[in-house]
Structure formats: C-alpha cells, structure tokens
N, C-alpha and C. Protein backbone atom coordinates (compact mmCIF):
# COMPACT_ATOMS: atom_id res chain seq x y z
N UNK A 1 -24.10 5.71 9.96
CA UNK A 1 -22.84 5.87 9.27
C UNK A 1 -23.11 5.91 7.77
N UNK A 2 -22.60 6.62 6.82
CA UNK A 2 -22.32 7.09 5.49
C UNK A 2 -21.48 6.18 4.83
N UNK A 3 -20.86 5.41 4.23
CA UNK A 3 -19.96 4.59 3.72
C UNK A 3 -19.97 4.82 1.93
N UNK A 4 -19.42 5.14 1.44
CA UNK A 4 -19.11 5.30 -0.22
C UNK A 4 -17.74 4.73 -0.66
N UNK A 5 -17.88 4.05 -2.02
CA UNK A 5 -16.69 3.65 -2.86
C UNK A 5 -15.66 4.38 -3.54
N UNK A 6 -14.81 4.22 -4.08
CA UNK A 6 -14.57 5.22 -5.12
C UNK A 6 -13.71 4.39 -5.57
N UNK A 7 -13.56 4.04 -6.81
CA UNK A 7 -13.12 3.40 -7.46
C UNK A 7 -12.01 4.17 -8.84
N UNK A 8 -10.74 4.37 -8.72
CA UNK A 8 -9.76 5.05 -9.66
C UNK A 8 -9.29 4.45 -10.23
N UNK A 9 -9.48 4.62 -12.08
CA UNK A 9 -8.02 3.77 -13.24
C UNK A 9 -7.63 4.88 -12.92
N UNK A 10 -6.01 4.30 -12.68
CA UNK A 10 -5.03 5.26 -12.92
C UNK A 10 -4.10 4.91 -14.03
N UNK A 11 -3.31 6.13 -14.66
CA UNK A 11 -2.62 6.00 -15.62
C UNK A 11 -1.33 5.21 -15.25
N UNK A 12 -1.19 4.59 -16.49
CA UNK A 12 0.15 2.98 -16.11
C UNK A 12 0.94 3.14 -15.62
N UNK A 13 1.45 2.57 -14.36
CA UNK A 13 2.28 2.85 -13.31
C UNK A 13 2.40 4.11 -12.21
N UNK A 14 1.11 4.69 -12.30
CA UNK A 14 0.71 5.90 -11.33
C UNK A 14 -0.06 6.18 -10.29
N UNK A 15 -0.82 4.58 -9.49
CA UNK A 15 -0.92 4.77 -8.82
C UNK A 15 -0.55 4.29 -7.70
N UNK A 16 0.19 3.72 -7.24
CA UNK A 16 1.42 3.98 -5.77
C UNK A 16 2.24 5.74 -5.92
N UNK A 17 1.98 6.18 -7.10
CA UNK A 17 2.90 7.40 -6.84
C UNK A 17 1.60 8.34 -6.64
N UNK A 18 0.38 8.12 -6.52
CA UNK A 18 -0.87 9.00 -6.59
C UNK A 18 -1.14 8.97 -5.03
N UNK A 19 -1.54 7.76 -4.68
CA UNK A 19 -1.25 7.79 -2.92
C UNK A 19 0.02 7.81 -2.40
N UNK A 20 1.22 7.67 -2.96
CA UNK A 20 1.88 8.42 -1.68
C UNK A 20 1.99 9.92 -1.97
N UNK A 21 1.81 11.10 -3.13
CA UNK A 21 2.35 11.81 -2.98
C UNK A 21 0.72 12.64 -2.36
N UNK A 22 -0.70 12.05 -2.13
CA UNK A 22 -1.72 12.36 -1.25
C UNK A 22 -1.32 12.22 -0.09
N UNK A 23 -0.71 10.85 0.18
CA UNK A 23 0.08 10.89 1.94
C UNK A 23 0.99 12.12 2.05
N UNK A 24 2.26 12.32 1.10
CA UNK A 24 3.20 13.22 1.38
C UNK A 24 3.23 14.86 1.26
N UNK A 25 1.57 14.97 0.88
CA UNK A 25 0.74 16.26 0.84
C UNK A 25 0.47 16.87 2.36
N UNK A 26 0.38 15.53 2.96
CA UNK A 26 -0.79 15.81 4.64
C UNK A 26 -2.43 15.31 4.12
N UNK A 27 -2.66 15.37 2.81
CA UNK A 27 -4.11 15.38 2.48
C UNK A 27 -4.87 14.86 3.12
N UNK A 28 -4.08 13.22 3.25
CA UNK A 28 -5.11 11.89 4.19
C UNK A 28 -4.99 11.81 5.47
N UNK A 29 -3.90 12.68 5.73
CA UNK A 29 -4.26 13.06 7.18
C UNK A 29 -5.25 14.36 7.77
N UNK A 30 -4.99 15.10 6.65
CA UNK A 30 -6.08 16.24 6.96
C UNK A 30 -7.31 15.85 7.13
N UNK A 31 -7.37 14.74 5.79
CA UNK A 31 -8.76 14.17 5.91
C UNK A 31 -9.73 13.49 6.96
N UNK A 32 -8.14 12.53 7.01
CA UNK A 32 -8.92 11.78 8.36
C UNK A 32 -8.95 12.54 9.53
N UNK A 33 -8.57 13.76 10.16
CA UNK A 33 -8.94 14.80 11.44
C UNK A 33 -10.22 15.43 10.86
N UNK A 34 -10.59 15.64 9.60
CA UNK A 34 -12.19 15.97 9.61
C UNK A 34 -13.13 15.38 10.17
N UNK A 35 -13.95 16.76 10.51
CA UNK A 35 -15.21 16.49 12.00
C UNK A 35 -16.07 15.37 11.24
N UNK A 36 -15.95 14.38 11.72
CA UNK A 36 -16.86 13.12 11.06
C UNK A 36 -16.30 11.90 10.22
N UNK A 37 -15.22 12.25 10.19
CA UNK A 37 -14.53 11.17 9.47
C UNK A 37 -14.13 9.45 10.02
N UNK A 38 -14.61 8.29 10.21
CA UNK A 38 -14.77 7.31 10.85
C UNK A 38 -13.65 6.38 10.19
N UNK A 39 -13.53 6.79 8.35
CA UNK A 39 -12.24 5.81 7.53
C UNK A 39 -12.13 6.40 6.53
N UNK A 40 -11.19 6.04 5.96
CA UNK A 40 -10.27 6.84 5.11
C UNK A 40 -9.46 6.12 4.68
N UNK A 41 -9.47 4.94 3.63
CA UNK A 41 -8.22 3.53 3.41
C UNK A 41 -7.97 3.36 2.18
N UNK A 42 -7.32 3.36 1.19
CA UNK A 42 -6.93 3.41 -0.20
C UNK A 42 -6.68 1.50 -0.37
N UNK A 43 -6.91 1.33 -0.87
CA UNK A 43 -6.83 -0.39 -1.13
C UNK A 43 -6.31 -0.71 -2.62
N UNK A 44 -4.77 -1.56 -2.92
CA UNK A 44 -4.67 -1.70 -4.42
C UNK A 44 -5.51 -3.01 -4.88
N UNK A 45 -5.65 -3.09 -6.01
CA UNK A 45 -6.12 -4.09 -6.85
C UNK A 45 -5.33 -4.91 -6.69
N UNK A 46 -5.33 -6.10 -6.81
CA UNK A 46 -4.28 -7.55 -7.09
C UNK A 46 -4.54 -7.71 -8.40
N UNK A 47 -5.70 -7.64 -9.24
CA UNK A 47 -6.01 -8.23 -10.16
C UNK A 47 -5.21 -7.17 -11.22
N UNK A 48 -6.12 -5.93 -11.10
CA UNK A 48 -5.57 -4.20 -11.81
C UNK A 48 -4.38 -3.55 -11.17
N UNK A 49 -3.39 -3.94 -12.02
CA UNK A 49 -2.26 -3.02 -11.43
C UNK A 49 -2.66 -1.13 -11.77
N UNK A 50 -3.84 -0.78 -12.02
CA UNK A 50 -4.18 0.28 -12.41
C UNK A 50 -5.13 0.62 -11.72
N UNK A 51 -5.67 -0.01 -10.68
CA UNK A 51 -6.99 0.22 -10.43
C UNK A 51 -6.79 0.77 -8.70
N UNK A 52 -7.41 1.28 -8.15
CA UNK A 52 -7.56 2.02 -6.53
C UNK A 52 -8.74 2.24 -5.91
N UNK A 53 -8.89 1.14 -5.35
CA UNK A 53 -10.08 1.87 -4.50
C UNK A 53 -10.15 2.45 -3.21
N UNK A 54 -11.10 3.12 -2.81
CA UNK A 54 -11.18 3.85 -1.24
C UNK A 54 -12.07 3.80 -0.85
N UNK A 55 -12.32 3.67 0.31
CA UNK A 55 -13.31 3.41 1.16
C UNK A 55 -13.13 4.68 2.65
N UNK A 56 -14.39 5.03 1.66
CA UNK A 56 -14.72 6.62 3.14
C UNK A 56 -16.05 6.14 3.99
N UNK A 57 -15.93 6.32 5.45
CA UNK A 57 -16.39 6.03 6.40
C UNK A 57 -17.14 7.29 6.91
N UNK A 58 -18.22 7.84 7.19
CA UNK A 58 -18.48 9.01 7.93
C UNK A 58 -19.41 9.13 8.12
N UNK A 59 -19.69 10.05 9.77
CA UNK A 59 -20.76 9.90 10.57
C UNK A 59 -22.30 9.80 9.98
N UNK A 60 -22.17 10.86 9.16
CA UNK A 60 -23.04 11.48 8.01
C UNK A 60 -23.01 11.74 6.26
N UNK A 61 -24.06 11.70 5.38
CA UNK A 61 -23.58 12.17 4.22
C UNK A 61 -23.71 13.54 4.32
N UNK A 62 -24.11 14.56 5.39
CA UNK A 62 -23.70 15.78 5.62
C UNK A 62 -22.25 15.89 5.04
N UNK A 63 -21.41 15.33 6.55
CA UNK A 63 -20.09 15.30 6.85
C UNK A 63 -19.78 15.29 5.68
N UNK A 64 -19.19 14.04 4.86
CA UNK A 64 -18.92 13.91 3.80
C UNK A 64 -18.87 15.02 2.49
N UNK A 65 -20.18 15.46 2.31
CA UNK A 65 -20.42 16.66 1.45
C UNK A 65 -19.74 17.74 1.76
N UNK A 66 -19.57 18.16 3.34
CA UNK A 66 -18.75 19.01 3.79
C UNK A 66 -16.95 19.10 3.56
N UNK A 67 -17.08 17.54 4.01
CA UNK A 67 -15.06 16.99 3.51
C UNK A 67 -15.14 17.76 1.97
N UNK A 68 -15.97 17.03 0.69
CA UNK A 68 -15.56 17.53 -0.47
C UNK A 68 -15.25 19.00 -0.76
N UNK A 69 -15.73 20.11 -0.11
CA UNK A 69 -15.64 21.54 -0.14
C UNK A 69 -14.16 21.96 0.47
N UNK A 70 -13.19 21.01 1.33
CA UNK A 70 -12.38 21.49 2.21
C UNK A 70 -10.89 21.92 1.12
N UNK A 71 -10.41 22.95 1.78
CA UNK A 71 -9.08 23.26 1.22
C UNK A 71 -8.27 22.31 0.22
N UNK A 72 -8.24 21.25 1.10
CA UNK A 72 -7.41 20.25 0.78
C UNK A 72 -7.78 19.18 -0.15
N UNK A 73 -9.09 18.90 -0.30
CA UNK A 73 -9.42 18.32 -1.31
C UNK A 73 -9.62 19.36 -2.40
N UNK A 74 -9.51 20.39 -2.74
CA UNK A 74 -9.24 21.58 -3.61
C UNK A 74 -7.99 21.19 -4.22
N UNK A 75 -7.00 21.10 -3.49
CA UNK A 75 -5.75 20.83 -3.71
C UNK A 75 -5.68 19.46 -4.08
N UNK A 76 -6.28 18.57 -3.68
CA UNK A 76 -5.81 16.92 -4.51
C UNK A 76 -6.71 17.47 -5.61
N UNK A 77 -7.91 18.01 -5.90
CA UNK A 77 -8.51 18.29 -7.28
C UNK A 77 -7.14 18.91 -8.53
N UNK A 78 -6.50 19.63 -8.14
CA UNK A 78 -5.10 20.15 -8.91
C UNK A 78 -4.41 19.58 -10.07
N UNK A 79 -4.06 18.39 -8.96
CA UNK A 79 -2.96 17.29 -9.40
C UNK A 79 -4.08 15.65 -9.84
N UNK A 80 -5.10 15.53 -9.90
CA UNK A 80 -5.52 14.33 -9.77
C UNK A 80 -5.40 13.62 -10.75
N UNK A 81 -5.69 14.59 -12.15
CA UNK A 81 -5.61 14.26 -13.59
C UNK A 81 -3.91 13.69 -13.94
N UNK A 82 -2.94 13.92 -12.79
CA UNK A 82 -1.60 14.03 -13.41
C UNK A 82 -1.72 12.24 -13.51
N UNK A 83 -2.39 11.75 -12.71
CA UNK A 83 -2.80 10.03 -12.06
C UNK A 83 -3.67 9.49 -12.47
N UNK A 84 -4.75 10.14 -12.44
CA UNK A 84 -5.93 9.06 -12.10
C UNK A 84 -6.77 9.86 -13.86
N UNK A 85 -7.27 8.44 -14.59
CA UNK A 85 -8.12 8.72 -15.80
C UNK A 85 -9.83 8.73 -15.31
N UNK A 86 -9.99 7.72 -14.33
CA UNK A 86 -11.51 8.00 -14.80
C UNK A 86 -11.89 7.54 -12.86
N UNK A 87 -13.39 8.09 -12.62
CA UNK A 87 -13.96 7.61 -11.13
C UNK A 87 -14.97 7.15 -11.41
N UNK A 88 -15.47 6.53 -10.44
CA UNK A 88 -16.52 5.34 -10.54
C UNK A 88 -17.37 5.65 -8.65
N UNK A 89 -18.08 6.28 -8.62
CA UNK A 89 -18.42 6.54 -6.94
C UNK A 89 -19.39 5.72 -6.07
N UNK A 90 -19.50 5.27 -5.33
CA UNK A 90 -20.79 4.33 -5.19
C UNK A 90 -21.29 4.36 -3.45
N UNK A 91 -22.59 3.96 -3.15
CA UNK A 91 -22.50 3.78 -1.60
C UNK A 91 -22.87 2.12 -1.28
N UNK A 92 -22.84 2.11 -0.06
CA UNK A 92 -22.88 1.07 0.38
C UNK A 92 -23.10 0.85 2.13
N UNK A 93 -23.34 -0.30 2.29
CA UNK A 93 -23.76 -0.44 3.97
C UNK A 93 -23.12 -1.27 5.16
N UNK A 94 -22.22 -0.61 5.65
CA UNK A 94 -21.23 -1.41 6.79
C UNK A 94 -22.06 -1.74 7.89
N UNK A 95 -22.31 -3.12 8.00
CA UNK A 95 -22.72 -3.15 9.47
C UNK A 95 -21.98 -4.11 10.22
C-alpha cells in the first residue's frame, strides 16, 4: 500500500467551503471509484482553523500517479487557488 499526506493552509474561513464544494463536484467520489484507491479522508485541524489535511490510501504509487492525471483532478486544479494558499505533501507507512 502507498499512503501520502497532504497538508492545505487555506485562506480564512475557506476551508469547509473547499471540501464541500470538492464533495458537491462528485470529485471525492470520482476519486474514491479510482482503480486503486483504498482512502480518500479530508481531516480538519482543531488546533488551525485554516489548516486540512488528507490522507490518500492506494494500492500503488503507480495508482496514485495515475489518479493525479485524471479529468477530475484537472478540474479541482481550476478552482484550488480560490481556497487553498500553500501544500505540504509527504509519505508515510500504515500498517
């Protein structure tokens, strides 16, 4: 399994409106029906009312590399800047 971070400041008071309007896209559902996709979970900060992290799950870092090329993450690329200032990407090991 593949497991990576991603860590988003978002701009003040923009991100609950950054994941839902990714939910109200289809995006994270598109996402999560990609061939390999195991998780897919947006998590807020308690501490950072600005801060978002996600946690992607997948079979492979093939897979993964493949998700980034798809339609739909084309389309959250669009709008991302309207939300989110800066990313932070990282991996890590679920066992």
């Amino acid at each position: 399994m593949y497991t990576i971070y991603v860590v988003f400041k978002c701009l003040d008071g923009k991100r609950e409106a950054f994941v839902e309007r990714v939910k109200a896209e289809g995006i994270v559902d598109d996402i999560r029906a990609e061939d390999g996709c195991i998780r897919y979970d947006y998590y807020y900060s308690e501490k950072d009312p600005n801060e978002l992290l996600l946690i992607e799950a997948w079979e492979s870092a093939k897979h993964q590399q493949i998700h980034i090329d798809q339609p739909h993450m084309a389309h959250l690329r669009e709008f991302k800047a309207d939300y989110i200032t800066s990313t932070e990407l990282g991996e890590f090991e679920i066992k």
